[in-house]
PDB file of N, CA and C in Angstrom:
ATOM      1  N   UNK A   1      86.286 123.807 235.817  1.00  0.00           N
ATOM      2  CA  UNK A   1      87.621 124.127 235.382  1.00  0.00           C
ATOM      3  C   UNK A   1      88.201 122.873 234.736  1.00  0.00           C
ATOM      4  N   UNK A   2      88.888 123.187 233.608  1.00  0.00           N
ATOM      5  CA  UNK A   2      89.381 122.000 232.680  1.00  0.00           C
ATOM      6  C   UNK A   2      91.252 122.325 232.974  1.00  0.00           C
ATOM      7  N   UNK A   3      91.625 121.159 233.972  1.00  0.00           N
ATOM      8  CA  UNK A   3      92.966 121.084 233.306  1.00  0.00           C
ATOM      9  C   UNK A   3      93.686 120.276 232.236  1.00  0.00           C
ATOM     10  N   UNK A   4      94.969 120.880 231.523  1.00  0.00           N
ATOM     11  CA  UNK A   4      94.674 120.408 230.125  1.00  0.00           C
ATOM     12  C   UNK A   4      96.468 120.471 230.361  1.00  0.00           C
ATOM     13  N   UNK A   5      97.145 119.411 229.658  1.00  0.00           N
ATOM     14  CA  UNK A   5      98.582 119.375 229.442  1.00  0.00           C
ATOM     15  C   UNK A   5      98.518 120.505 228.345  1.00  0.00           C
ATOM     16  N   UNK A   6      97.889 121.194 227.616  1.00  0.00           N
ATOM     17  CA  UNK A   6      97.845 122.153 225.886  1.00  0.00           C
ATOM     18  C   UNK A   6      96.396 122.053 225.857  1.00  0.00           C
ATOM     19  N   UNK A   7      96.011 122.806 225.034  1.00  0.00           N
ATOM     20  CA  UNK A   7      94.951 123.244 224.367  1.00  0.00           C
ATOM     21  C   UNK A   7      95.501 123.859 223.016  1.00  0.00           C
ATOM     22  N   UNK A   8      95.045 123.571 221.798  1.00  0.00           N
ATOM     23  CA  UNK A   8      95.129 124.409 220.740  1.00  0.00           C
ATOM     24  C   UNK A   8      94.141 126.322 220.406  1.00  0.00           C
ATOM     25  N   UNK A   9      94.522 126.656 220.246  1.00  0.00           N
ATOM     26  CA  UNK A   9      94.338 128.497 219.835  1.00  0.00           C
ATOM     27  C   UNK A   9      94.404 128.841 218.338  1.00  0.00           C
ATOM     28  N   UNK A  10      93.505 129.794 217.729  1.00  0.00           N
ATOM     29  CA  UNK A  10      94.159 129.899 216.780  1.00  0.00           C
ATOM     30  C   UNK A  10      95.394 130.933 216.375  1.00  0.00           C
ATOM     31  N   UNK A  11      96.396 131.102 217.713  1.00  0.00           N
ATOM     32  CA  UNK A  11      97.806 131.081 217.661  1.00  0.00           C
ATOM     33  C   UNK A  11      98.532 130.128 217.616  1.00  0.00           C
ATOM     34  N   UNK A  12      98.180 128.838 218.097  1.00  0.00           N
ATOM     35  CA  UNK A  12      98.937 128.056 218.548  1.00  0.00           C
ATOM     36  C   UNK A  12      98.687 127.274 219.800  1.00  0.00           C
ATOM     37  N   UNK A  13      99.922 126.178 220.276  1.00  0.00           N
ATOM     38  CA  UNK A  13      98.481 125.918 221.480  1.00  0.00           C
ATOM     39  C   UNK A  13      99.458 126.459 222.918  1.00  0.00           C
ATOM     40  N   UNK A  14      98.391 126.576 223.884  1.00  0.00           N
ATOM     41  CA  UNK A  14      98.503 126.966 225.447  1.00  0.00           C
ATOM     42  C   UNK A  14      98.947 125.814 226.268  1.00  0.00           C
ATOM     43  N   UNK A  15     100.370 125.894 226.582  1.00  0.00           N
ATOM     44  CA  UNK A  15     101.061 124.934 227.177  1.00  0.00           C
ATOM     45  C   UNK A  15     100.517 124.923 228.982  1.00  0.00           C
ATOM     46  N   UNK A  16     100.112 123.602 229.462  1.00  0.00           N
ATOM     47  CA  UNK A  16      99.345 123.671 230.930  1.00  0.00           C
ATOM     48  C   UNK A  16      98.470 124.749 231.260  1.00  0.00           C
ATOM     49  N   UNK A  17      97.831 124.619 229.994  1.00  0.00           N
ATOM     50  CA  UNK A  17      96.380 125.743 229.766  1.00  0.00           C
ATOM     51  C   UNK A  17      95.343 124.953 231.037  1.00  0.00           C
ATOM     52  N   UNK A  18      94.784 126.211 231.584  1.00  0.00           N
ATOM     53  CA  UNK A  18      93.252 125.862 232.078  1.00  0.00           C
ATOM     54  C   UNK A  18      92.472 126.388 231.549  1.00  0.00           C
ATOM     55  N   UNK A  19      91.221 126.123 231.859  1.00  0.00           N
ATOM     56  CA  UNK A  19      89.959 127.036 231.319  1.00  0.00           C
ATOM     57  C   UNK A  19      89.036 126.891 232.428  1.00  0.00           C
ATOM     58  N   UNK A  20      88.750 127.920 232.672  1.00  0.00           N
ATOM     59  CA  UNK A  20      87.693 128.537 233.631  1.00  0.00           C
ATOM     60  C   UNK A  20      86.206 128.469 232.757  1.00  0.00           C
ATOM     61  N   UNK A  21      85.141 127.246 232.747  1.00  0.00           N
ATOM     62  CA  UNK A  21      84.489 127.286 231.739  1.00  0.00           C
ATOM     63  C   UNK A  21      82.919 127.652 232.320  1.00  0.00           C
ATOM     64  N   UNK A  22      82.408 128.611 231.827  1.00  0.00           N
ATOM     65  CA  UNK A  22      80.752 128.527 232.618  1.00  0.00           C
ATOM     66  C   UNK A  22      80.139 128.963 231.519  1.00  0.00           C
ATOM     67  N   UNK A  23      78.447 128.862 231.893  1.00  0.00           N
ATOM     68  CA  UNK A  23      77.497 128.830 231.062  1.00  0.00           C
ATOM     69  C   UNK A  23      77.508 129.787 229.799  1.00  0.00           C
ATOM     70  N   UNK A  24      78.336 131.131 230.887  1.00  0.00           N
ATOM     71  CA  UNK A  24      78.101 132.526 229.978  1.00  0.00           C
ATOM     72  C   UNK A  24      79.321 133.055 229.617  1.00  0.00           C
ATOM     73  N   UNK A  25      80.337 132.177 229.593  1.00  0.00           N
ATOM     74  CA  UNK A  25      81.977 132.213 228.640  1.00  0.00           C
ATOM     75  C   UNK A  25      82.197 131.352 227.453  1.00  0.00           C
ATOM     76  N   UNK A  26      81.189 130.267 227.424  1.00  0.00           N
ATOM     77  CA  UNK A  26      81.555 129.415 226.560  1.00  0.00           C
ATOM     78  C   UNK A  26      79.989 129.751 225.478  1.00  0.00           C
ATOM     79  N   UNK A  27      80.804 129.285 223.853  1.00  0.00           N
ATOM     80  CA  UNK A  27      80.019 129.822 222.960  1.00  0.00           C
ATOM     81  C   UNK A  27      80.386 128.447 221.775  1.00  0.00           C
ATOM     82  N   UNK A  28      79.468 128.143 220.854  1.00  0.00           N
ATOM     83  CA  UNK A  28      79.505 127.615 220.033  1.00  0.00           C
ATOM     84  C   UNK A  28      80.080 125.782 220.447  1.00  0.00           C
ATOM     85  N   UNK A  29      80.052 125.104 221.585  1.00  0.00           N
ATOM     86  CA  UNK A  29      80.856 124.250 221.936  1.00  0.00           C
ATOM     87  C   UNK A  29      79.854 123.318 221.367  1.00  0.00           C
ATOM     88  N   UNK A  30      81.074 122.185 220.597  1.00  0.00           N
ATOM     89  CA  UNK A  30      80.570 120.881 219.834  1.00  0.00           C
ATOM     90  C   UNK A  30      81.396 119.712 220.641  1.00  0.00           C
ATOM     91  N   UNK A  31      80.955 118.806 221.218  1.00  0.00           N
ATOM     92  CA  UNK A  31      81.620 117.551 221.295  1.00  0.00           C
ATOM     93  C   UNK A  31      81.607 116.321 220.805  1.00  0.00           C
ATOM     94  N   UNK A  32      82.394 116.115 220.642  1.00  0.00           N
ATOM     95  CA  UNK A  32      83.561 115.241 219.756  1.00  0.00           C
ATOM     96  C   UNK A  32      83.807 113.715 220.174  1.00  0.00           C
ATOM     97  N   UNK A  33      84.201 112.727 219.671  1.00  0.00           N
ATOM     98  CA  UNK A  33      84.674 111.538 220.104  1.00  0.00           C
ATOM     99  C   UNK A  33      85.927 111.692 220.595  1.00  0.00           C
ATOM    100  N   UNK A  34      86.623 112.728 220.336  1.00  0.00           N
ATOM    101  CA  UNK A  34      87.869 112.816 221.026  1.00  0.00           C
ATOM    102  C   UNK A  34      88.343 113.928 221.583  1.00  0.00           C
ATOM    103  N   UNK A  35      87.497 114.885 221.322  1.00  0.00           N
ATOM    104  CA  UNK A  35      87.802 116.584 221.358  1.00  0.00           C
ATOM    105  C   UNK A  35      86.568 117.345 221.186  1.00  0.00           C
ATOM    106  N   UNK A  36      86.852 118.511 221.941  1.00  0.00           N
ATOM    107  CA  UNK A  36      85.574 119.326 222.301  1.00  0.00           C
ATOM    108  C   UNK A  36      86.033 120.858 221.712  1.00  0.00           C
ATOM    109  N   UNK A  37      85.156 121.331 220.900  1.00  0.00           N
ATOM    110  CA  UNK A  37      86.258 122.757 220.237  1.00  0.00           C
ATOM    111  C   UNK A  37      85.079 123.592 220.943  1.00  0.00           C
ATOM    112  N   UNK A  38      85.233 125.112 220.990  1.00  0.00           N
ATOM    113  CA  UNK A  38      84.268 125.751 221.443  1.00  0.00           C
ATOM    114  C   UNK A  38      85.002 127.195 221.319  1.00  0.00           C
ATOM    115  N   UNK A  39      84.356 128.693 221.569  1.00  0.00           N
ATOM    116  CA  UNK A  39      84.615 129.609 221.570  1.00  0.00           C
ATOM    117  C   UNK A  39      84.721 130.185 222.965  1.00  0.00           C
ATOM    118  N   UNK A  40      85.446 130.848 223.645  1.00  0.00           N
ATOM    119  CA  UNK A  40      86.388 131.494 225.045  1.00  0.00           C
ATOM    120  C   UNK A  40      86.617 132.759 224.818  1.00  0.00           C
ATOM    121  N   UNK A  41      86.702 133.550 225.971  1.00  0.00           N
ATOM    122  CA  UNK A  41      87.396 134.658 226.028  1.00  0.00           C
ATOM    123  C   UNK A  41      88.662 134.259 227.022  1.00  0.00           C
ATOM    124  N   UNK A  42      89.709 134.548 226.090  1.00  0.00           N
ATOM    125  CA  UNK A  42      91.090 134.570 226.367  1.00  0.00           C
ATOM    126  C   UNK A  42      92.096 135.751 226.726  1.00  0.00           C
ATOM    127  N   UNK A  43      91.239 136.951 226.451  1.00  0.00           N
ATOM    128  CA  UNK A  43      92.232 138.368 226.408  1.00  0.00           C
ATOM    129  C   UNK A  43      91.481 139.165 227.201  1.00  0.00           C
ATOM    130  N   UNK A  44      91.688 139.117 228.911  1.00  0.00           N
ATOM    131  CA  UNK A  44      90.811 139.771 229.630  1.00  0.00           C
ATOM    132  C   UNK A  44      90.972 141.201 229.289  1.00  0.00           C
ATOM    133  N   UNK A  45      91.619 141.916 228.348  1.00  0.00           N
ATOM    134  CA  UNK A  45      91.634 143.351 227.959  1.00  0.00           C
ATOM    135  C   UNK A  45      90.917 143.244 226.610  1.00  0.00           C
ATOM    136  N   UNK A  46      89.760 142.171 225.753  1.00  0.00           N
ATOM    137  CA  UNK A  46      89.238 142.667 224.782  1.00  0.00           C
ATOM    138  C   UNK A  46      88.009 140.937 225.219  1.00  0.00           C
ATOM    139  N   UNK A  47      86.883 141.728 225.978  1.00  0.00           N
ATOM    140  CA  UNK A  47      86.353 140.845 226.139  1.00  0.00           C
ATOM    141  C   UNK A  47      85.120 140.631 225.254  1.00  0.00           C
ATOM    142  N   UNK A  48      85.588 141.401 223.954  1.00  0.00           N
ATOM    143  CA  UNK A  48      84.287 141.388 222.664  1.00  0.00           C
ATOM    144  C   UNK A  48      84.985 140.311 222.051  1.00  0.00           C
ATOM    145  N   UNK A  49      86.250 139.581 221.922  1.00  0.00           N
ATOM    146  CA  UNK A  49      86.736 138.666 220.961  1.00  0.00           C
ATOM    147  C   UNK A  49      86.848 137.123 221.540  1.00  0.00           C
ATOM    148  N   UNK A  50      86.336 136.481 220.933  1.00  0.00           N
ATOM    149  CA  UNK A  50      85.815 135.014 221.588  1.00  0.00           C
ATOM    150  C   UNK A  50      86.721 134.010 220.224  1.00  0.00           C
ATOM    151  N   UNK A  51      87.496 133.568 221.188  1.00  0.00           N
ATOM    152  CA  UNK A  51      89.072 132.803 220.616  1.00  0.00           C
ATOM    153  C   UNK A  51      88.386 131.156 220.430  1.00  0.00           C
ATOM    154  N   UNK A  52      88.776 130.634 219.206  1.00  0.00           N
ATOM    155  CA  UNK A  52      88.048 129.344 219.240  1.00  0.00           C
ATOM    156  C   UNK A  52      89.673 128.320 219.650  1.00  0.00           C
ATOM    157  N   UNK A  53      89.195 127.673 220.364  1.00  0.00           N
ATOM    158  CA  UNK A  53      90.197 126.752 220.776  1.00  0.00           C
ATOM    159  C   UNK A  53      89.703 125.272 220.706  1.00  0.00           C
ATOM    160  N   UNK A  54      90.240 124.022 220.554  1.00  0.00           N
ATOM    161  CA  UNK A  54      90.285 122.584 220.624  1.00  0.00           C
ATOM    162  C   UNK A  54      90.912 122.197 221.499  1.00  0.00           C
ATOM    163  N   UNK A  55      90.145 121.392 222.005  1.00  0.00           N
ATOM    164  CA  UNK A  55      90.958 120.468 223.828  1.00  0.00           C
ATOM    165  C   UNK A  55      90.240 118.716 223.008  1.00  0.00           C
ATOM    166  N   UNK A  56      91.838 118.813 222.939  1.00  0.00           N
ATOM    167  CA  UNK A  56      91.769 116.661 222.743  1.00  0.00           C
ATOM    168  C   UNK A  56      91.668 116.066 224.281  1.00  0.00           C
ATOM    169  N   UNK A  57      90.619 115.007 224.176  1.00  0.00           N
ATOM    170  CA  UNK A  57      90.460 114.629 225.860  1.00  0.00           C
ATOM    171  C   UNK A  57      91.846 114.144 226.369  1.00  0.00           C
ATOM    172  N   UNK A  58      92.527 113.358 225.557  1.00  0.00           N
ATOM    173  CA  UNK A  58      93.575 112.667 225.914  1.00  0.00           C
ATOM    174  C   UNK A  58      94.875 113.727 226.697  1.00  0.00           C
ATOM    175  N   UNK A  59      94.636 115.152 226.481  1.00  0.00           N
ATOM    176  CA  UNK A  59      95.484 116.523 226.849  1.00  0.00           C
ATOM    177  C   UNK A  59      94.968 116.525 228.418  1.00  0.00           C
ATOM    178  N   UNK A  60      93.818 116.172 229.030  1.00  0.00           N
ATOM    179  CA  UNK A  60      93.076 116.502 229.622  1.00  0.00           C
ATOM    180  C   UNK A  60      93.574 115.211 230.878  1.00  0.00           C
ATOM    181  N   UNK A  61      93.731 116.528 232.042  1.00  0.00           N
ATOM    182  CA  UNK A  61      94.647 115.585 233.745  1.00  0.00           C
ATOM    183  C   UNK A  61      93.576 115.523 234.416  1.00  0.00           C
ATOM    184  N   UNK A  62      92.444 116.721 234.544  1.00  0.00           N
ATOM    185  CA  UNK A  62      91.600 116.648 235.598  1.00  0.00           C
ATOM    186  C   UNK A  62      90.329 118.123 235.124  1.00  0.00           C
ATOM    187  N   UNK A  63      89.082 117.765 235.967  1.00  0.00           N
ATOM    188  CA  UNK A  63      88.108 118.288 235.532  1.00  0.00           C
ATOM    189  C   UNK A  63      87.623 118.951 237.185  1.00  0.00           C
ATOM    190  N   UNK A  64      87.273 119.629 237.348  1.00  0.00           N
ATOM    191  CA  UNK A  64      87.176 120.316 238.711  1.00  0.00           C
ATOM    192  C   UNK A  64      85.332 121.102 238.924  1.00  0.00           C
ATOM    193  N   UNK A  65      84.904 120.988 239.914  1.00  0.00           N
ATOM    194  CA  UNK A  65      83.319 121.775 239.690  1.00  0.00           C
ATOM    195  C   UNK A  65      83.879 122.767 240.204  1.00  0.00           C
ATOM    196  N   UNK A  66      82.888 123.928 240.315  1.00  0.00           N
ATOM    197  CA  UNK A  66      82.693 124.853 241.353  1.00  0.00           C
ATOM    198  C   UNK A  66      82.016 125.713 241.362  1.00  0.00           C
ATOM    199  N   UNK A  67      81.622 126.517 242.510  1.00  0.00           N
ATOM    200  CA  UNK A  67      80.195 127.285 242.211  1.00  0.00           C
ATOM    201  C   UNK A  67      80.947 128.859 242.070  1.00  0.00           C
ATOM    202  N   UNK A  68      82.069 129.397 242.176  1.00  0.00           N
ATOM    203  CA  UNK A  68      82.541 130.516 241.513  1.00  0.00           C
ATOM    204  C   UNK A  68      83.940 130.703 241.179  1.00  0.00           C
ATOM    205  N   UNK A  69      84.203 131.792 240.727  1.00  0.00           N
ATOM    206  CA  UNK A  69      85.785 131.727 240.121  1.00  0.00           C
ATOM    207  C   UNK A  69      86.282 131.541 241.140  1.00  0.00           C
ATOM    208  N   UNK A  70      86.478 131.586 241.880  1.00  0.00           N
ATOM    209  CA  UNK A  70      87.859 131.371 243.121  1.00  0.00           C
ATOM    210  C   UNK A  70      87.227 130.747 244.153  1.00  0.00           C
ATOM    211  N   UNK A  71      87.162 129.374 243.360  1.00  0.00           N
ATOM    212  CA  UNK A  71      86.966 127.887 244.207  1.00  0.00           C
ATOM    213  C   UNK A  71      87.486 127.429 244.714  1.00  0.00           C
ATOM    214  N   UNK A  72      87.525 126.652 245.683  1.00  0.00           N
ATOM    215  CA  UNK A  72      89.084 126.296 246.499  1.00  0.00           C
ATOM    216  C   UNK A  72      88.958 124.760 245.560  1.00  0.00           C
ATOM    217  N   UNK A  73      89.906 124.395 244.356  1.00  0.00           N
ATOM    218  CA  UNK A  73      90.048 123.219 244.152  1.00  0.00           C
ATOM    219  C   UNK A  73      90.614 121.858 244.495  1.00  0.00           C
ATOM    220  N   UNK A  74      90.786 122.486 245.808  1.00  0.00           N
ATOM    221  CA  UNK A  74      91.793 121.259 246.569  1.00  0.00           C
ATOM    222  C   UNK A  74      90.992 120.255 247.178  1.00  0.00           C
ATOM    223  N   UNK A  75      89.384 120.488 247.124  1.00  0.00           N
ATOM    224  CA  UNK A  75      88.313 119.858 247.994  1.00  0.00           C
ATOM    225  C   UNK A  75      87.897 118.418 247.222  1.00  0.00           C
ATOM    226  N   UNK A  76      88.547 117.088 247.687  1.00  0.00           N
ATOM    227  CA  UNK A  76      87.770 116.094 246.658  1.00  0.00           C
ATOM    228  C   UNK A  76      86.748 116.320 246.137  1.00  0.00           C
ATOM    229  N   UNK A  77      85.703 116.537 246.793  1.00  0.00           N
ATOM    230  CA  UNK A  77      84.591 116.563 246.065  1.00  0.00           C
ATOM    231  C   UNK A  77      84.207 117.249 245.209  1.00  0.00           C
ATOM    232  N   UNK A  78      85.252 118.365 245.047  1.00  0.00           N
ATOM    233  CA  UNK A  78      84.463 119.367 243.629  1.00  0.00           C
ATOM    234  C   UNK A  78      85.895 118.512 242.343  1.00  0.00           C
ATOM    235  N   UNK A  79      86.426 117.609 242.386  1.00  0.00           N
ATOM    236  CA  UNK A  79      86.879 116.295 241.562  1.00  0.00           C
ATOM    237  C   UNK A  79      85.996 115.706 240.573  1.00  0.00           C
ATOM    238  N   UNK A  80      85.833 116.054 239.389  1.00  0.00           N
ATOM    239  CA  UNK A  80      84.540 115.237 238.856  1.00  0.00           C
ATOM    240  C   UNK A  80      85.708 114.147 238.051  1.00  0.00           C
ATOM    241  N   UNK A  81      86.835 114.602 237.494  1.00  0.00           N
ATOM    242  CA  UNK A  81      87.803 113.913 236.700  1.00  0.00           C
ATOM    243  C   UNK A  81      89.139 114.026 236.997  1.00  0.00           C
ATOM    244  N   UNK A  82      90.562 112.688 237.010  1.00  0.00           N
ATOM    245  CA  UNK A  82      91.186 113.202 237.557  1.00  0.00           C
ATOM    246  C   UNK A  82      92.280 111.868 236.757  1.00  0.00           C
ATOM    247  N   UNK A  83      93.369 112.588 236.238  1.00  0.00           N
ATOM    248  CA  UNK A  83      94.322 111.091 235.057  1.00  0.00           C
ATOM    249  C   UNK A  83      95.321 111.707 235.399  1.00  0.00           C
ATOM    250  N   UNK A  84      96.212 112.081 236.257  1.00  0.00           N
ATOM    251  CA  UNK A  84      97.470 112.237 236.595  1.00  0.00           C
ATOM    252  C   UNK A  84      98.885 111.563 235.879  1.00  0.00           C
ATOM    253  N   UNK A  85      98.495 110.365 235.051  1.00  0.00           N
ATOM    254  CA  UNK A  85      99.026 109.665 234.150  1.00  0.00           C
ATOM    255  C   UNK A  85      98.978 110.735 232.804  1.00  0.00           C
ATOM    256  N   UNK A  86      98.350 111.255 232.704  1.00  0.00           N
ATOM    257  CA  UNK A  86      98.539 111.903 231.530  1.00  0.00           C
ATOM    258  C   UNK A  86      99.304 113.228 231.573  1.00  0.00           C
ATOM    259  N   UNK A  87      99.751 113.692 232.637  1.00  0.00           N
ATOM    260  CA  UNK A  87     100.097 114.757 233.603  1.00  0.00           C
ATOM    261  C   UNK A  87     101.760 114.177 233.506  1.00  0.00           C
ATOM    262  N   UNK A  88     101.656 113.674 233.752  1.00  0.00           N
ATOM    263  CA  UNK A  88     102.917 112.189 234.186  1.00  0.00           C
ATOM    264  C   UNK A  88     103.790 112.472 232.506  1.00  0.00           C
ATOM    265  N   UNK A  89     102.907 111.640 231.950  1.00  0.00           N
ATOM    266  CA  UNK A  89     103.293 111.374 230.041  1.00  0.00           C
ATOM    267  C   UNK A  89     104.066 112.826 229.111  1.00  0.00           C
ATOM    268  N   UNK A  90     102.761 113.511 229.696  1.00  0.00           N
ATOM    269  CA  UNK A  90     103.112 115.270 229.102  1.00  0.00           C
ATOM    270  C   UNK A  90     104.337 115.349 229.661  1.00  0.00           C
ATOM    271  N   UNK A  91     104.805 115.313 230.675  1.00  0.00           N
ATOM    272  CA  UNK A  91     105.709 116.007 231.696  1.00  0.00           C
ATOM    273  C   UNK A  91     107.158 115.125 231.044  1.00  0.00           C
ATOM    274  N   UNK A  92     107.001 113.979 230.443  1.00  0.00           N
ATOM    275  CA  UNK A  92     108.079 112.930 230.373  1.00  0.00           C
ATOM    276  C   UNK A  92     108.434 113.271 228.552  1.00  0.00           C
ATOM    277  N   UNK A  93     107.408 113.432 227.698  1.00  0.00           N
ATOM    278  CA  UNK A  93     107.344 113.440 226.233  1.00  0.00           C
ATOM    279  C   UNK A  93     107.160 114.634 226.035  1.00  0.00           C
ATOM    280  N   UNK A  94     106.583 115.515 226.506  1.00  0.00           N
ATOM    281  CA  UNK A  94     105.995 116.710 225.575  1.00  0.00           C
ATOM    282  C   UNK A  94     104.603 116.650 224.655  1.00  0.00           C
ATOM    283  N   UNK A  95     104.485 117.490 224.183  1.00  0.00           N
ATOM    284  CA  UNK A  95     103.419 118.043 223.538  1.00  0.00           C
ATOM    285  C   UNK A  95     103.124 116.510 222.085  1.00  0.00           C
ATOM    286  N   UNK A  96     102.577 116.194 221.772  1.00  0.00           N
ATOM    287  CA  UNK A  96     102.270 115.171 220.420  1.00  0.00           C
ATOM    288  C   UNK A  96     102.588 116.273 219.056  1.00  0.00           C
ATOM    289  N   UNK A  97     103.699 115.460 218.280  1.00  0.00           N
ATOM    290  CA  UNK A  97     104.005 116.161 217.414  1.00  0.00           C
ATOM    291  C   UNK A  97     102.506 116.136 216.206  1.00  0.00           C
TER     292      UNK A  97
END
């Protein structure tokens, strides 16, 4: 699980977006020196349409493992990444114009 201050959509971007990311949701993913774009299903009522979205790392508070959707993420150890400062920044500035 990726938490993210935003993520970009091609609506627009997802304000304190997560993403629930596994082997067989994610499609086309390239990484980046600064950003990772990839294809998602976002509209659990049309799960034929795979939404391409961009996550800048710098958007990015914390990174979480787990072995199924309803992980308990409160467990340090499933912690792989964790910048609360950036959590902090978002919360004080907003979104980067």
């Amino acid at each position: 699980m990726v938490c993210t201050n935003y993520f970009q959509t091609e609506s627009g971007p997802v304000m304190l977006g997560t993403l629930h990311l596994h082997q067989t949701t994610v499609w086309q993913l390239e990484i980046g020196a600064e950003d990772f774009t990839c294809e998602v299903l976002l509209d659990g009522n049309d799960l034929t349409h795979r939404s391409p979205i961009r996550v800048s790392y710098e958007q990015v508070w914390q990174v979480l493992q787990g072995d199924s959707p309803q992980f308990n993420g409160g467990k340090r150890k499933d912690v792989l990444y964790e910048n609360t400062c950036a959590l902090s920044a978002f919360a004080q500035q907003g979104p980067a114009e």
